[in-house]
Protein backbone atom coordinates (compact mmCIF):
# COMPACT_ATOMS: atom_id res chain seq x y z
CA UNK A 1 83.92 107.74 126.65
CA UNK A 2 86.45 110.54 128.07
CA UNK A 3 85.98 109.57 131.55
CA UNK A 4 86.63 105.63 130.41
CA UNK A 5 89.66 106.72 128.86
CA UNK A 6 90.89 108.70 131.79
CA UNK A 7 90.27 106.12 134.08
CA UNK A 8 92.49 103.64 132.00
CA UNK A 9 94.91 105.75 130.91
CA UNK A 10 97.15 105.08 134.39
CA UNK A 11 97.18 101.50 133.39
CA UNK A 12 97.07 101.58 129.49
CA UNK A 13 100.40 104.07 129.42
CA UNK A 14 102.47 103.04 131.68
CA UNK A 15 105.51 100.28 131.12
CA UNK A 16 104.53 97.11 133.12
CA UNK A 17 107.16 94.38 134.03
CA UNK A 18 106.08 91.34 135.08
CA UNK A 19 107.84 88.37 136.39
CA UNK A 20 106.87 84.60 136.87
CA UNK A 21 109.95 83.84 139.19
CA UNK A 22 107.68 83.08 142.47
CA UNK A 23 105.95 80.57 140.16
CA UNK A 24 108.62 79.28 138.48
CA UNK A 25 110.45 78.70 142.14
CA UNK A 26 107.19 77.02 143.29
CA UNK A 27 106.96 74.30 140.45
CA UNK A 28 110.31 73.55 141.26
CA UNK A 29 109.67 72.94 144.87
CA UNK A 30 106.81 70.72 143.83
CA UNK A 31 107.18 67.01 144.10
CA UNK A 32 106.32 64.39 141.11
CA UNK A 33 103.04 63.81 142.31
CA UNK A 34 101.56 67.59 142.99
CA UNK A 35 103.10 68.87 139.52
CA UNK A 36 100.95 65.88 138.25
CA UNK A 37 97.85 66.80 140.88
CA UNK A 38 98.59 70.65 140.53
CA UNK A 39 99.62 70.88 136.95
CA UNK A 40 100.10 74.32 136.23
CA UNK A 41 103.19 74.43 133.99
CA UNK A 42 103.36 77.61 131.99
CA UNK A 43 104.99 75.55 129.05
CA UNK A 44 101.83 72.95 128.64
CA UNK A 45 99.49 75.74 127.83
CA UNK A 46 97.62 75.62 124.57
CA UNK A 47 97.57 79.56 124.13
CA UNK A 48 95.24 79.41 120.96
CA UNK A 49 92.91 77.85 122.64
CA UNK A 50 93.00 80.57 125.89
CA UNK A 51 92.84 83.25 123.14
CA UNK A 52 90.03 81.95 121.44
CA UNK A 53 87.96 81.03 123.92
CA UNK A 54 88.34 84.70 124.98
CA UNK A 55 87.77 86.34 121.78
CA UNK A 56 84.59 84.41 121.99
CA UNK A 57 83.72 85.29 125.33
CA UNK A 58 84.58 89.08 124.63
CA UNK A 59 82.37 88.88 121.32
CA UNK A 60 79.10 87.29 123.65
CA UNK A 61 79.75 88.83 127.20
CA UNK A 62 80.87 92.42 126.19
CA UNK A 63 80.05 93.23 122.95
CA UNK A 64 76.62 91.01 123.35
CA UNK A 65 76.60 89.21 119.84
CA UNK A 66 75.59 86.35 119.16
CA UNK A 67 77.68 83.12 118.33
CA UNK A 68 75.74 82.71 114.58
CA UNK A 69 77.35 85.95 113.81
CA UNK A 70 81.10 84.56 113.61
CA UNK A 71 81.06 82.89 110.37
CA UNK A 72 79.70 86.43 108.64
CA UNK A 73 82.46 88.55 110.39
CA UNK A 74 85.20 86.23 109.51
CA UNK A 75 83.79 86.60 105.86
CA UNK A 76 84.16 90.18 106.29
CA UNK A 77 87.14 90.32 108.18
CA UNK A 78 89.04 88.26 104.96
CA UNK A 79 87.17 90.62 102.46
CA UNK A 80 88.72 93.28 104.77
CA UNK A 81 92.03 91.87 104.73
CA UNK A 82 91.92 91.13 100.75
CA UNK A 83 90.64 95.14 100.20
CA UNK A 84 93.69 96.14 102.65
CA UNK A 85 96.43 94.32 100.96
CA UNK A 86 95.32 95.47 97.15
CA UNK A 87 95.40 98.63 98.48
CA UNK A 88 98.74 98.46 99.94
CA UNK A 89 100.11 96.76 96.78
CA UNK A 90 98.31 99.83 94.63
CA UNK A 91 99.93 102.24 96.73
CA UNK A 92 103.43 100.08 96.59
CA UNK A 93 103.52 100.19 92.79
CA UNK A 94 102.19 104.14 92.79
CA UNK A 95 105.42 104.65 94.91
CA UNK A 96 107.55 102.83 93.24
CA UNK A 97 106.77 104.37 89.63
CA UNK A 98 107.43 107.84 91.31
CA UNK A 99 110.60 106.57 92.65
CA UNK A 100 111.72 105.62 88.99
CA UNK A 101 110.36 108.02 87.43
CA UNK A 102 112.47 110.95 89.41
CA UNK A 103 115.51 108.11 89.51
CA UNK A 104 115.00 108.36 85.76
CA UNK A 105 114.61 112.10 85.32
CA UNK A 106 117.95 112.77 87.78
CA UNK A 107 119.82 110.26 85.14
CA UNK A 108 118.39 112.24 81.91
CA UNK A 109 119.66 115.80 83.16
């Protein structure tokens, strides 16, 4: 795992800047007919679609589980999700009453 982390590390903490001018000057110089032929227009994609067709690909290529096993982990991710924001809401009122509670102390003396 160390030596996976070292080799990414170059990539995974350094600032990267990248531009789509080239492209951008290319589907301008395109005529009617390629930009229908060579459609490639940054604008037309449907980006939940790219996302979850690699989610799923991740999920069966990578992580080697199976398809039957979404409907269970988006079960669990929700219960997840439900046990995160009551606890966050717990912890928001616990915070609070100690807030009001000195607030209300400062006041009294």
């Amino acid at each position: 795992m160390s030596k996976f982390l070292h080799l990414i590390s170059y990539f995974s903490c350094k600032n990267w800047r990248f531009t789509h001018d080239n492209l951008t000057a290319l589907w301008r110089g395109l005529s009617p007919t390629d930009k229908f032929l060579f459609d490639f227009d940054i604008a037309n994609v449907d980006w939940e679609e790219i996302i979850t067709t690699k989610v799923r690909g991740t999920r069966k290529y990578l992580f080697k589980e199976h398809e039957k096993t979404i409907p269970s982990a988006q079960k669990r991710r929700f219960r997840l999700l439900v046990i995160d924001r009551m606890l966050h809401a717990v912890l928001m009122l616990f915070m609070s009453n100690i807030i009001v509670k000195f607030i209300y102390k400062s006041l009294n003396t």
